[in-house]
C-alpha atoms as a PDB file:
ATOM      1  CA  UNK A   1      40.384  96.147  49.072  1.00  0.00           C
ATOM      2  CA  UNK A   2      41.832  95.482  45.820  1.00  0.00           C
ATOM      3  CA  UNK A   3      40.306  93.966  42.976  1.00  0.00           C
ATOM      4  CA  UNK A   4      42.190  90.581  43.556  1.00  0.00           C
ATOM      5  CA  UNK A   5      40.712  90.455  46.956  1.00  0.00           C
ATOM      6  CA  UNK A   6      37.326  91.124  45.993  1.00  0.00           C
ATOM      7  CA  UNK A   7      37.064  88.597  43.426  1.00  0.00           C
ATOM      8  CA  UNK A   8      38.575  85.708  46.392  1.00  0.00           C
ATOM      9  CA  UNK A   9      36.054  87.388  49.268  1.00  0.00           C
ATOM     10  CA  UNK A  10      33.054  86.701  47.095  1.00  0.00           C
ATOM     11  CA  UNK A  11      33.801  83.310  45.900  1.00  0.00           C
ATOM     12  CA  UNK A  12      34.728  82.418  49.817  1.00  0.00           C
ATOM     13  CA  UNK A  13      31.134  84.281  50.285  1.00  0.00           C
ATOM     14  CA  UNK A  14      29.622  81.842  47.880  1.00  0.00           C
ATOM     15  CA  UNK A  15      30.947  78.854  48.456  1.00  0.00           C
ATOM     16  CA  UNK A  16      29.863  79.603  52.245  1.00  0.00           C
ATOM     17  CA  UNK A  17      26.440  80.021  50.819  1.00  0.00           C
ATOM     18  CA  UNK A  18      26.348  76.640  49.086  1.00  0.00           C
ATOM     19  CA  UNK A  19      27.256  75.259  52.128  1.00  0.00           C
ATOM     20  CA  UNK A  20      24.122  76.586  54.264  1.00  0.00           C
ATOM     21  CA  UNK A  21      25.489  79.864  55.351  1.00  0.00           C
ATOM     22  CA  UNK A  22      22.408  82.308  56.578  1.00  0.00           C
ATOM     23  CA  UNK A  23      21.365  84.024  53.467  1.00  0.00           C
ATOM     24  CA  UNK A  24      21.121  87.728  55.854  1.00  0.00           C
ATOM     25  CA  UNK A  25      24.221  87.010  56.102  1.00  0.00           C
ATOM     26  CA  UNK A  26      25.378  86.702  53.284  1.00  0.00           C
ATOM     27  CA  UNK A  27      23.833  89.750  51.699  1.00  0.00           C
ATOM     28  CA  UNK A  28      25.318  91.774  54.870  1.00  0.00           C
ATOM     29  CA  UNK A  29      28.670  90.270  53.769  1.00  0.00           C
ATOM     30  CA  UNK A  30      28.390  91.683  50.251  1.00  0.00           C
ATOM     31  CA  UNK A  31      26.873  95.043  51.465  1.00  0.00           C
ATOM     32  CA  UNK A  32      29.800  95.333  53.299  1.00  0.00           C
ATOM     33  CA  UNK A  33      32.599  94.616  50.702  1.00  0.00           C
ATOM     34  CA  UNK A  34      30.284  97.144  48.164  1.00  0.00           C
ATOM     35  CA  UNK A  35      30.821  99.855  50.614  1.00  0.00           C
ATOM     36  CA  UNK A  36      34.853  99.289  50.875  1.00  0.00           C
ATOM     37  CA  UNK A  37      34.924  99.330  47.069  1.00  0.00           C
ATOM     38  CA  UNK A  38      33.285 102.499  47.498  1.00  0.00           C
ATOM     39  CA  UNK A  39      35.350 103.974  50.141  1.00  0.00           C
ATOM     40  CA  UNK A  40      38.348 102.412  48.077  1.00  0.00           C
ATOM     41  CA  UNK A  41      38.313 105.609  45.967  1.00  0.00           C
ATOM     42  CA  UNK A  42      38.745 108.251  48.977  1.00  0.00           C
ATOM     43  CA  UNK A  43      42.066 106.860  49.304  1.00  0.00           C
ATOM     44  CA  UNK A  44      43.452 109.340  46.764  1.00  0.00           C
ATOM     45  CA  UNK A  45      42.506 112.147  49.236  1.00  0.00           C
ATOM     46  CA  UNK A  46      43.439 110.115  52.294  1.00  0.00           C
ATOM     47  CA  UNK A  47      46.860 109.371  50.878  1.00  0.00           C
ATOM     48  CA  UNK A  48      47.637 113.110  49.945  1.00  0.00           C
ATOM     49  CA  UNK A  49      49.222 115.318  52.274  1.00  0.00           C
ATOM     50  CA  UNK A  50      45.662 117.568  52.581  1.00  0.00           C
ATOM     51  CA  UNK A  51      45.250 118.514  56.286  1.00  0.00           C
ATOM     52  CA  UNK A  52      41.461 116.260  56.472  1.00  0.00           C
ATOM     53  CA  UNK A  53      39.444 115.383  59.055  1.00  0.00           C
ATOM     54  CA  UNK A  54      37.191 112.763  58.889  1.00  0.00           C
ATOM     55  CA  UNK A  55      33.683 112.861  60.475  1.00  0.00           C
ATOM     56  CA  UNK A  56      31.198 110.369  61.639  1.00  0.00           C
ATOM     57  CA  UNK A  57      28.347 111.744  61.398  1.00  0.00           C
ATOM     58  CA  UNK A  58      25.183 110.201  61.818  1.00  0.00           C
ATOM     59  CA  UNK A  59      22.721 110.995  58.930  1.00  0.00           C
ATOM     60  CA  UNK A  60      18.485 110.225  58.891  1.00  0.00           C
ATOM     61  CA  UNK A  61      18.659 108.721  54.931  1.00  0.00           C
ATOM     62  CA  UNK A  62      21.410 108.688  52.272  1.00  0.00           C
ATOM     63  CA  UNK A  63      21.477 107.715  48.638  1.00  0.00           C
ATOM     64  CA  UNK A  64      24.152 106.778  46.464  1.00  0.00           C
ATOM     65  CA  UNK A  65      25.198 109.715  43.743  1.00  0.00           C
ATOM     66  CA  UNK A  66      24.407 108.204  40.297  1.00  0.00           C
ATOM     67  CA  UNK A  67      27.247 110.127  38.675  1.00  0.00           C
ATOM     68  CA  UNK A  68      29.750 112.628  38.636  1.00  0.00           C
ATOM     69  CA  UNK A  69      30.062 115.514  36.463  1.00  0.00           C
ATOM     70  CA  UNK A  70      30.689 119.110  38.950  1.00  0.00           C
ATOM     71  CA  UNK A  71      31.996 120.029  41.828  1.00  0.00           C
ATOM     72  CA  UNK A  72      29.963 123.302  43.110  1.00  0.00           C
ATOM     73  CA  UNK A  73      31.778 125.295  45.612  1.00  0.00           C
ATOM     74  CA  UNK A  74      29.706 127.500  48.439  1.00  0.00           C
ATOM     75  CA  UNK A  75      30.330 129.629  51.405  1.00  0.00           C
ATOM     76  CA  UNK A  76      29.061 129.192  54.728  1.00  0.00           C
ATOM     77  CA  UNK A  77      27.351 133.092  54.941  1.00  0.00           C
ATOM     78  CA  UNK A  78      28.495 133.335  58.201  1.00  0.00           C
ATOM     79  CA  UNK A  79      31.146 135.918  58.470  1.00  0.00           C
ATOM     80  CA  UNK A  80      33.649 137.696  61.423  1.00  0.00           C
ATOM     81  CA  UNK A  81      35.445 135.819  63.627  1.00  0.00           C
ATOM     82  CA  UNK A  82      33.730 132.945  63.651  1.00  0.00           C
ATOM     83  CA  UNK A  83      34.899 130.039  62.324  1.00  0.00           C
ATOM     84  CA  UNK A  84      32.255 127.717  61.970  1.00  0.00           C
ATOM     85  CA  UNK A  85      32.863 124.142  61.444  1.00  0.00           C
ATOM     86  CA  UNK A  86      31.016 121.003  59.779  1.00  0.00           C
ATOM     87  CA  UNK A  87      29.476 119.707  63.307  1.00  0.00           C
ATOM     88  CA  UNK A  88      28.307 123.272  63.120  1.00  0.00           C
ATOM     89  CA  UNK A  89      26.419 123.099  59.901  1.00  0.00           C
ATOM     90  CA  UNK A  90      25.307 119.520  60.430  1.00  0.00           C
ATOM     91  CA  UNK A  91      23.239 120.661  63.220  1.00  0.00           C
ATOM     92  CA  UNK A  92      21.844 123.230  61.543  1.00  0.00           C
ATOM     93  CA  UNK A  93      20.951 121.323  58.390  1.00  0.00           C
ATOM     94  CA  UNK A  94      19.085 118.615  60.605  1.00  0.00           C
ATOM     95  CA  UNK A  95      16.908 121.249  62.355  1.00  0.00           C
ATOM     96  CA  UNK A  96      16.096 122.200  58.713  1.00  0.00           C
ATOM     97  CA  UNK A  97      14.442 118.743  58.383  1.00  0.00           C
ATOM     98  CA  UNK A  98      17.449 117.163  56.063  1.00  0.00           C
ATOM     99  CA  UNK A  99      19.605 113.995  56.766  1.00  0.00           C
ATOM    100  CA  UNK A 100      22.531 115.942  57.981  1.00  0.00           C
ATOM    101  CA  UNK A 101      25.411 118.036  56.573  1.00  0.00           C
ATOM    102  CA  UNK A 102      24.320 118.709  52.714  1.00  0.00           C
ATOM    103  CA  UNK A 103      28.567 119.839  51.881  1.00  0.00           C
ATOM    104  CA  UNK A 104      30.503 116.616  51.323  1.00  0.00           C
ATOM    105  CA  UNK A 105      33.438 118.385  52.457  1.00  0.00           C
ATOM    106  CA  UNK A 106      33.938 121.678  54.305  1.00  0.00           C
ATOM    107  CA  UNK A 107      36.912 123.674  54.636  1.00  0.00           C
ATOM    108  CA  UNK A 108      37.594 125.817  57.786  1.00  0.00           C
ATOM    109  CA  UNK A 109      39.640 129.134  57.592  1.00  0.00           C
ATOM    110  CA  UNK A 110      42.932 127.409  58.531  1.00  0.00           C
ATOM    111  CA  UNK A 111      42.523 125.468  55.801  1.00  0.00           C
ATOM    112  CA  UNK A 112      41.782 122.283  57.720  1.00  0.00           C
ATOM    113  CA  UNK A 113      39.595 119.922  55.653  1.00  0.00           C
ATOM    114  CA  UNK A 114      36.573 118.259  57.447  1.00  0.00           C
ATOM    115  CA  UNK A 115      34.335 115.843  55.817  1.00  0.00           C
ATOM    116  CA  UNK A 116      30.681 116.263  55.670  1.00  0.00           C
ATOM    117  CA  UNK A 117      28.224 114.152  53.648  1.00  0.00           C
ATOM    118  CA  UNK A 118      30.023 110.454  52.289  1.00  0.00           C
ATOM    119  CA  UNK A 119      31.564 111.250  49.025  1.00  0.00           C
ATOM    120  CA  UNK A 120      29.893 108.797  46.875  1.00  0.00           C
ATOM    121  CA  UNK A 121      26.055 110.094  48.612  1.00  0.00           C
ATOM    122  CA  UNK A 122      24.376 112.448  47.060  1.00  0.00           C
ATOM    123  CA  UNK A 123      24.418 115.948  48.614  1.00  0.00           C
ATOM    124  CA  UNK A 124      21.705 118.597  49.657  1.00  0.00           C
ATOM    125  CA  UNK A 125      23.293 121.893  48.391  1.00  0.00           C
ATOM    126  CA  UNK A 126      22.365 123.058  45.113  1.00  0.00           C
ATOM    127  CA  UNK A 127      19.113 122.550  43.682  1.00  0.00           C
ATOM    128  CA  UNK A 128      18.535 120.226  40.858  1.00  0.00           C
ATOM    129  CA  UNK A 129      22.241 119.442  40.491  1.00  0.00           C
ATOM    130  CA  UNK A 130      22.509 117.308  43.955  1.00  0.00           C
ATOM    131  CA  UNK A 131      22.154 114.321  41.605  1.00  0.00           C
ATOM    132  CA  UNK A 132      25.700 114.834  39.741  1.00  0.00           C
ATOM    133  CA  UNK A 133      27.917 117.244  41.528  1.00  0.00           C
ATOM    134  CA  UNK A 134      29.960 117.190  45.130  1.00  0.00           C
ATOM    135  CA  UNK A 135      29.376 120.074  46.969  1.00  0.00           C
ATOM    136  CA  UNK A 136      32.673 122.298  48.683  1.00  0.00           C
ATOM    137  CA  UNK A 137      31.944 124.539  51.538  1.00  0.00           C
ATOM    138  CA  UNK A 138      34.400 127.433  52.604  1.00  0.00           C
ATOM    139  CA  UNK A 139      33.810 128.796  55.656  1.00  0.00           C
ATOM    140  CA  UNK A 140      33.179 132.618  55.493  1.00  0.00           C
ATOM    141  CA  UNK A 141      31.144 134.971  54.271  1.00  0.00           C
ATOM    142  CA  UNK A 142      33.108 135.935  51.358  1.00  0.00           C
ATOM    143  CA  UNK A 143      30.624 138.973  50.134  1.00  0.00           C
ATOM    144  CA  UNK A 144      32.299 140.798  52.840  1.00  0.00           C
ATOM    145  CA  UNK A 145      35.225 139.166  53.377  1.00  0.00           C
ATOM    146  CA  UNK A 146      38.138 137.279  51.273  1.00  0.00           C
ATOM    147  CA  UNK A 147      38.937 133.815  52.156  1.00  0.00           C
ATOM    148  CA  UNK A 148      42.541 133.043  53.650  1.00  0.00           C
ATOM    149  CA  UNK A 149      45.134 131.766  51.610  1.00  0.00           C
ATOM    150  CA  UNK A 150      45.006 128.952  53.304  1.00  0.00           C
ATOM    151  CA  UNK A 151      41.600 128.026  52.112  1.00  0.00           C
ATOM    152  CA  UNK A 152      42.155 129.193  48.705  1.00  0.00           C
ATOM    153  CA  UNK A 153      45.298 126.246  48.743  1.00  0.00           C
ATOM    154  CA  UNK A 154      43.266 123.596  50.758  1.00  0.00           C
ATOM    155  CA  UNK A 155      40.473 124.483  47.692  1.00  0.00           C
ATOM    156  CA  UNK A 156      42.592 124.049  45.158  1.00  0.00           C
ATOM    157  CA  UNK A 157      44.034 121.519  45.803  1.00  0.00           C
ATOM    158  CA  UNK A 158      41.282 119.234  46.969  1.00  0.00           C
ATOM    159  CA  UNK A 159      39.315 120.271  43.594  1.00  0.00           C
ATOM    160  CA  UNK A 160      42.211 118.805  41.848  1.00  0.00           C
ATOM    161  CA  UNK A 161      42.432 115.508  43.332  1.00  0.00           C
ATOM    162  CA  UNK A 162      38.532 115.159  43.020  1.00  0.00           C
ATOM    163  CA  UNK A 163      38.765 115.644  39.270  1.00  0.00           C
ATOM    164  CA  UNK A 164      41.104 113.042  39.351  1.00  0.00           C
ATOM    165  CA  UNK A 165      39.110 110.592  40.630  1.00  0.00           C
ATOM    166  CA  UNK A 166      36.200 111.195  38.728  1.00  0.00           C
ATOM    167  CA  UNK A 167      37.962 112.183  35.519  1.00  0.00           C
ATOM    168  CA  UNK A 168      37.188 115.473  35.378  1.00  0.00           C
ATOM    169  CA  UNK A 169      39.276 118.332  34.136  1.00  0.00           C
ATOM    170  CA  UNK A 170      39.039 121.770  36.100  1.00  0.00           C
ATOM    171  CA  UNK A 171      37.512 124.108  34.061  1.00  0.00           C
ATOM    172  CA  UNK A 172      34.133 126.379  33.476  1.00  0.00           C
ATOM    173  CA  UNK A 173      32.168 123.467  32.586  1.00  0.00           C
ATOM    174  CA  UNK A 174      33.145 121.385  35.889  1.00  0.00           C
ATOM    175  CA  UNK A 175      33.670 123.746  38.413  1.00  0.00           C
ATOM    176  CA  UNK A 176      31.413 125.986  39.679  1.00  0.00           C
ATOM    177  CA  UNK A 177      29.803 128.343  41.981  1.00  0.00           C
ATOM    178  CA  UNK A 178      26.385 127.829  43.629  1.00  0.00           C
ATOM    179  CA  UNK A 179      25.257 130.845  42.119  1.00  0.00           C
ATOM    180  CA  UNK A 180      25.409 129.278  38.670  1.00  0.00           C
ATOM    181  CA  UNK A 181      22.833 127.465  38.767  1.00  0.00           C
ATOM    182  CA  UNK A 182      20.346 129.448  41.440  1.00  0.00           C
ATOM    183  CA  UNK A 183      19.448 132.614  42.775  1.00  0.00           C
ATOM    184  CA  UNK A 184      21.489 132.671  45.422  1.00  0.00           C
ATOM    185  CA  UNK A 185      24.694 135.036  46.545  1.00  0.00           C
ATOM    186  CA  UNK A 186      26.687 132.276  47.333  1.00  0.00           C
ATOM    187  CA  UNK A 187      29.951 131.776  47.687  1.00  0.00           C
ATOM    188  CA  UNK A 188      30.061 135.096  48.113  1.00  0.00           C
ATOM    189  CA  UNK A 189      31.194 137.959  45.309  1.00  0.00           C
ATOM    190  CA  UNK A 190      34.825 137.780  46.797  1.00  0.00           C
ATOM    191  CA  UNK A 191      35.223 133.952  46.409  1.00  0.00           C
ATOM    192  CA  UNK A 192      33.339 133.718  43.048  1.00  0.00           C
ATOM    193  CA  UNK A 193      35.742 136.087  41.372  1.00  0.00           C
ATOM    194  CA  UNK A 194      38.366 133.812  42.595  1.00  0.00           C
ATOM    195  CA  UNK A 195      37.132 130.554  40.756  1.00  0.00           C
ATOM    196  CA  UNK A 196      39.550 131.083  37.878  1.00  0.00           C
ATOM    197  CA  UNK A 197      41.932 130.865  40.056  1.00  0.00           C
ATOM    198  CA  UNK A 198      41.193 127.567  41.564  1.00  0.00           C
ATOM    199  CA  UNK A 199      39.956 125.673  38.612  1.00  0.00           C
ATOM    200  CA  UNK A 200      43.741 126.988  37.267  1.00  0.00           C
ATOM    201  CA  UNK A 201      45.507 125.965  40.482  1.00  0.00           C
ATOM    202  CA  UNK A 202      43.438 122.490  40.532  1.00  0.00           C
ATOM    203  CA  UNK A 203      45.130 121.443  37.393  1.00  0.00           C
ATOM    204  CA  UNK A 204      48.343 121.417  38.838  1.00  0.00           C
ATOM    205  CA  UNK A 205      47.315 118.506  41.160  1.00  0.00           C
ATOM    206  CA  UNK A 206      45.825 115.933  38.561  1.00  0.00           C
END
């Protein structure tokens, strides 16, 4: 919905309000056309040529992200074969007692995209930073492993459209690793060394 529309919705919404409309309503009308403003910005992902899959899932309790200032990327730990996906971690993250998938978006090692959390919620994956940052999930356990080139492209360039959005430029003080700001492994020692490389990459894409 662009702005043009918005502006002619609500005053249609109002005047229908003048004229006796249900006040529930009426406030379920404008919840509505908030959340398609807010949904308005995925279309710069949605509109790329990124290989994304959108979920549905269904989460206990969200809250809307105050800001954007990071983008923390993490690893999934679980190594081998298996290729774990966001259904996957969803589950797994609601048996831990949270709303559902903590990643906003996940990345599988064919480099297919799945979405996790909404975009503009905030996410349960780094402590004390939820509040400002999206959280990126590669599937792997990359202390043992390397992620696939495919990932490393899907990363890249999904980083770079996200600082787009947001107005971020890829670099040290945007992009990080989970294990910047806890005591934690993740992503992984093979996937760390290879942020340079993505913030780089990113840049190309804004």
């Amino acid at each position: 919905m662009n702005r043009r529309d918005f502006i002619i919705k609500g005053l249609k919404l109002g005047g229908a309000l003048l004229a006796g409309a249900n006040i529930s309503t009426f406030l379920n009308s404008i919840a509505n056309i908030n959340n398609n403003v807010a949904k308005a910005a995925d279309y710069t992902l949605y509109a790329s040529d990124l290989p994304i899959v959108e979920n549905y899932f269904n989460f206990t309790s969200l809250s809307t992200r105050p800001r954007t200032s990071q983008i923390i990327v993490h690893h999934s730990a679980i190594g081998g074969n298996d290729d774990i996906t966001a259904a996957d971690i969803h589950r797994i993250h609601l048996q831990n007692g949270w709303s559902g998938i903590g990643y906003h978006m996940f990345i599988r090692k064919s480099g297919l995209i799945e979405t996790g959390r909404p975009l503009e919620d905030i996410g349960a994956h780094t402590y004390q930073h939820n509040n400002s940052s999206i959280g990126i999930c590669l599937s792997g356990n990359f202390n043992d492993e390397m992620p696939t080139d495919m990932q490393i492209a899907s990363a890249s360039k999904l980083i770079g459209l996200l600082c787009q959005m947001y107005s971020l430029s890829p670099n040290e003080n945007t992009v990080f690793g989970h294990r910047d700001f806890n005591a934690t492994a993740c992503p992984g020692e093979n996937l760390y060394a290879d942020l340079y490389h993505l913030r780089h990459m990113a840049s190309n894409f804004i």
